[in-house]
C-alpha atoms as a PDB file:
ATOM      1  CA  UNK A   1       0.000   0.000   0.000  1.00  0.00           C
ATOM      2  CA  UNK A   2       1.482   3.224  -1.114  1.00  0.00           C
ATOM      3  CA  UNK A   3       0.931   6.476   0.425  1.00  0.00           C
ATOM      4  CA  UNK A   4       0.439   9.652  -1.636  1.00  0.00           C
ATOM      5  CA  UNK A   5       0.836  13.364  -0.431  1.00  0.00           C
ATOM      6  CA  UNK A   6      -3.254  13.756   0.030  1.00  0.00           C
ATOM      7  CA  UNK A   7      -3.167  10.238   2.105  1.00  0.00           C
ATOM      8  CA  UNK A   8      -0.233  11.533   4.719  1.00  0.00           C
ATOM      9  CA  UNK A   9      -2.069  15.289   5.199  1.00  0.00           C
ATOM     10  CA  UNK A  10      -5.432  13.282   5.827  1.00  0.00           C
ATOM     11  CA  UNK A  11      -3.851  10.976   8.308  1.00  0.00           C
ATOM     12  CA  UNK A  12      -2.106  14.129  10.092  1.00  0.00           C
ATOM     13  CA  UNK A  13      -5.923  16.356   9.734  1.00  0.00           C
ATOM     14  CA  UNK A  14      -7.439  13.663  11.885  1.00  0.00           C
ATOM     15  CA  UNK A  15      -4.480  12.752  14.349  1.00  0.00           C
ATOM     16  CA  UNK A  16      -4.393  16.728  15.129  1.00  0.00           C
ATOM     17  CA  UNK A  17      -8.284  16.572  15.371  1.00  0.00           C
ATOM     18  CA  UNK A  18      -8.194  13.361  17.941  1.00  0.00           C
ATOM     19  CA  UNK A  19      -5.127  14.593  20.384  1.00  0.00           C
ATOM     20  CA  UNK A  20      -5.228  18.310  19.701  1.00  0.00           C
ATOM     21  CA  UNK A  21      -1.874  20.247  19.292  1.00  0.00           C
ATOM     22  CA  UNK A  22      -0.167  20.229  22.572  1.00  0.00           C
ATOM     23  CA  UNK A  23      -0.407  16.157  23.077  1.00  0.00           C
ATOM     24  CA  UNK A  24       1.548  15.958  19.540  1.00  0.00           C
ATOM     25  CA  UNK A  25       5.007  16.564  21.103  1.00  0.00           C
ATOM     26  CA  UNK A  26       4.284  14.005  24.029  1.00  0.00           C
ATOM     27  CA  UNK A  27       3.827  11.633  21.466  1.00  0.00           C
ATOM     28  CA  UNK A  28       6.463  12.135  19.526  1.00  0.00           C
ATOM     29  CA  UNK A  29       8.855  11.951  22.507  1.00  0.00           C
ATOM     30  CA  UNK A  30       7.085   8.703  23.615  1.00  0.00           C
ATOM     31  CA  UNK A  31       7.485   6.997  19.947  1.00  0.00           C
ATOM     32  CA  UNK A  32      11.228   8.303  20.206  1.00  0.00           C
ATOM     33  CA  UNK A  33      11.683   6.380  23.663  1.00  0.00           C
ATOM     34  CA  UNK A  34       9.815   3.506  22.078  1.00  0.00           C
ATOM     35  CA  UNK A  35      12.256   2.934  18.925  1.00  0.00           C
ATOM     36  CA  UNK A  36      15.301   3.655  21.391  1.00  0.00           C
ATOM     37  CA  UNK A  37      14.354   1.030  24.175  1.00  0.00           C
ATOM     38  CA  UNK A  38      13.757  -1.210  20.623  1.00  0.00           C
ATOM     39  CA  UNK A  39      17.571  -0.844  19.120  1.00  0.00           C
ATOM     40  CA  UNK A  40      18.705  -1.039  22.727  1.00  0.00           C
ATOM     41  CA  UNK A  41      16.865  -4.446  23.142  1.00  0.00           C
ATOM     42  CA  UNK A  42      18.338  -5.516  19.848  1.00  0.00           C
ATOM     43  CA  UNK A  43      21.907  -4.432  20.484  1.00  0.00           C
ATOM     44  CA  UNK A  44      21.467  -6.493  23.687  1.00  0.00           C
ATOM     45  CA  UNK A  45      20.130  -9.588  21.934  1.00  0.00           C
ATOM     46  CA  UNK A  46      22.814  -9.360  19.308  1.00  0.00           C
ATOM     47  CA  UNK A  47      25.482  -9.316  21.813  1.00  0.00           C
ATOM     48  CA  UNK A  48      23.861 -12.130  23.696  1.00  0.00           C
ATOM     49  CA  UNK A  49      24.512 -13.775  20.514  1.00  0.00           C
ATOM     50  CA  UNK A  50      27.982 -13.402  19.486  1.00  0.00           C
ATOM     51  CA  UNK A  51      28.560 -14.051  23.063  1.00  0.00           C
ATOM     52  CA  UNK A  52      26.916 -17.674  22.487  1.00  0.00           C
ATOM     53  CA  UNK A  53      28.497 -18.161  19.241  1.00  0.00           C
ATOM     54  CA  UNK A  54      31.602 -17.743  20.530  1.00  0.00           C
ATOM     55  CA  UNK A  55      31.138 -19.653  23.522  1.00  0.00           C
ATOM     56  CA  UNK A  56      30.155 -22.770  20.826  1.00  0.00           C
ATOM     57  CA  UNK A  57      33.195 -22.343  18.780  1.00  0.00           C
ATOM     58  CA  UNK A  58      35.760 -22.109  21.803  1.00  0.00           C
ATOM     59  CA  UNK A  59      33.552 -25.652  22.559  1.00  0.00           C
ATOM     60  CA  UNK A  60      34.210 -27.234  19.520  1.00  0.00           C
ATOM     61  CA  UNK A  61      38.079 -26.362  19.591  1.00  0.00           C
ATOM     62  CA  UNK A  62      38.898 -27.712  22.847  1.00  0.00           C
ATOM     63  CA  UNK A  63      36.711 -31.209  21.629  1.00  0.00           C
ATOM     64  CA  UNK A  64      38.678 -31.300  18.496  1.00  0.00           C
ATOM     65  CA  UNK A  65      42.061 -30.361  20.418  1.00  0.00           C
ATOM     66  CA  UNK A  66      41.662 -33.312  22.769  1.00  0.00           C
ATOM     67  CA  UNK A  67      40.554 -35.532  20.099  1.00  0.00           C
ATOM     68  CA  UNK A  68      43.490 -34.943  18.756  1.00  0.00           C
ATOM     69  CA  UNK A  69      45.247 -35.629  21.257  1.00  0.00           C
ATOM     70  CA  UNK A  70      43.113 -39.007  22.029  1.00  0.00           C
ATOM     71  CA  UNK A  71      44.671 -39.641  18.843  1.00  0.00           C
ATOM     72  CA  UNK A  72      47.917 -38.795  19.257  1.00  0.00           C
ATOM     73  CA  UNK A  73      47.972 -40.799  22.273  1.00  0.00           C
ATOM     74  CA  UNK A  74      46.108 -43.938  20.697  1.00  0.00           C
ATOM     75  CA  UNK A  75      48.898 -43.629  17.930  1.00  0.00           C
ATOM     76  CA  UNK A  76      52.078 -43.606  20.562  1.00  0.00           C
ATOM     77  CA  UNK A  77      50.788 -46.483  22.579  1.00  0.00           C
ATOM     78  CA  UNK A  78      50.064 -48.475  19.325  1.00  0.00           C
ATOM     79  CA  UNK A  79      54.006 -47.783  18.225  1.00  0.00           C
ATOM     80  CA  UNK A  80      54.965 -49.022  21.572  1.00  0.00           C
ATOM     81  CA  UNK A  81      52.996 -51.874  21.109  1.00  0.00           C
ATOM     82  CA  UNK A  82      54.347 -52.715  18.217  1.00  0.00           C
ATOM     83  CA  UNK A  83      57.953 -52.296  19.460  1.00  0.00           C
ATOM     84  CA  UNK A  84      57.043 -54.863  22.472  1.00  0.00           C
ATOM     85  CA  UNK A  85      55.871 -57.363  19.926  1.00  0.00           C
ATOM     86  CA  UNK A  86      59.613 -58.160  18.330  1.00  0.00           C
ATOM     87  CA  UNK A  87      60.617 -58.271  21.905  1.00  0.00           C
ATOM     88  CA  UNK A  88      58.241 -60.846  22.907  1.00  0.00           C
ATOM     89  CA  UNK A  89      58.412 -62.993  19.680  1.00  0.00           C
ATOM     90  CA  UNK A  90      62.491 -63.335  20.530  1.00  0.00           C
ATOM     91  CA  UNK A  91      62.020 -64.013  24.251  1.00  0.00           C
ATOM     92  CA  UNK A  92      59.673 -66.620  23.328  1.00  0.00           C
ATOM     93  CA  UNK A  93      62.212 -68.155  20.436  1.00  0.00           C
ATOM     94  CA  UNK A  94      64.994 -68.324  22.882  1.00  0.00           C
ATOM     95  CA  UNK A  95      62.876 -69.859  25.189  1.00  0.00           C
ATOM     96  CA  UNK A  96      62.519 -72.371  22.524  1.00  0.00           C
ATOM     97  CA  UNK A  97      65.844 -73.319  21.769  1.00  0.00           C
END
């Protein structure tokens, strides 16, 4: 819906009719309080939200830093494993002889 010229000077005729001239002001201050508690409320949720976001992603990075090391770790005590093997397969051919 598009508003014209004629359409806005009605709408003004008939708020100035309904609140009279000296409630116009009071109003306006009130709709100006209005829209500034609003962008306050939004900068507030915004923040909220970066805050959470980045609360998520330091999250993620310390589960993927100690998988890694979980991995790391799995990794060393399979090498010594397989370094013990030899060890055992020679204690157990001497034992043969």
């Amino acid at each position: 819906m598009k508003f014209g010229g004629m359409e806005i000077i009605i709408i003004i005729a008939v708020v100035l009719i309904l609140f009279g001239g000296a409630l116009i002001p009071k109003l306006f201050k009130k709709g100006k309080e209005s829209a500034q508690t609003l962008k306050d409320e939004m900068k507030k949720a915004e923040d909220e939200f970066k805050k959470e976001q980045e609360e998520k992603n330091e999250a993620e990075k310390e589960q993927e830093e100690e998988e890694e090391d979980n991995k790391e770790e799995q990794e060393e005590s399979e090498e010594k494993a397989e370094k013990d093997v030899p060890k055992e397969n020679k204690k157990k051919n001497k034992k043969k002889k």
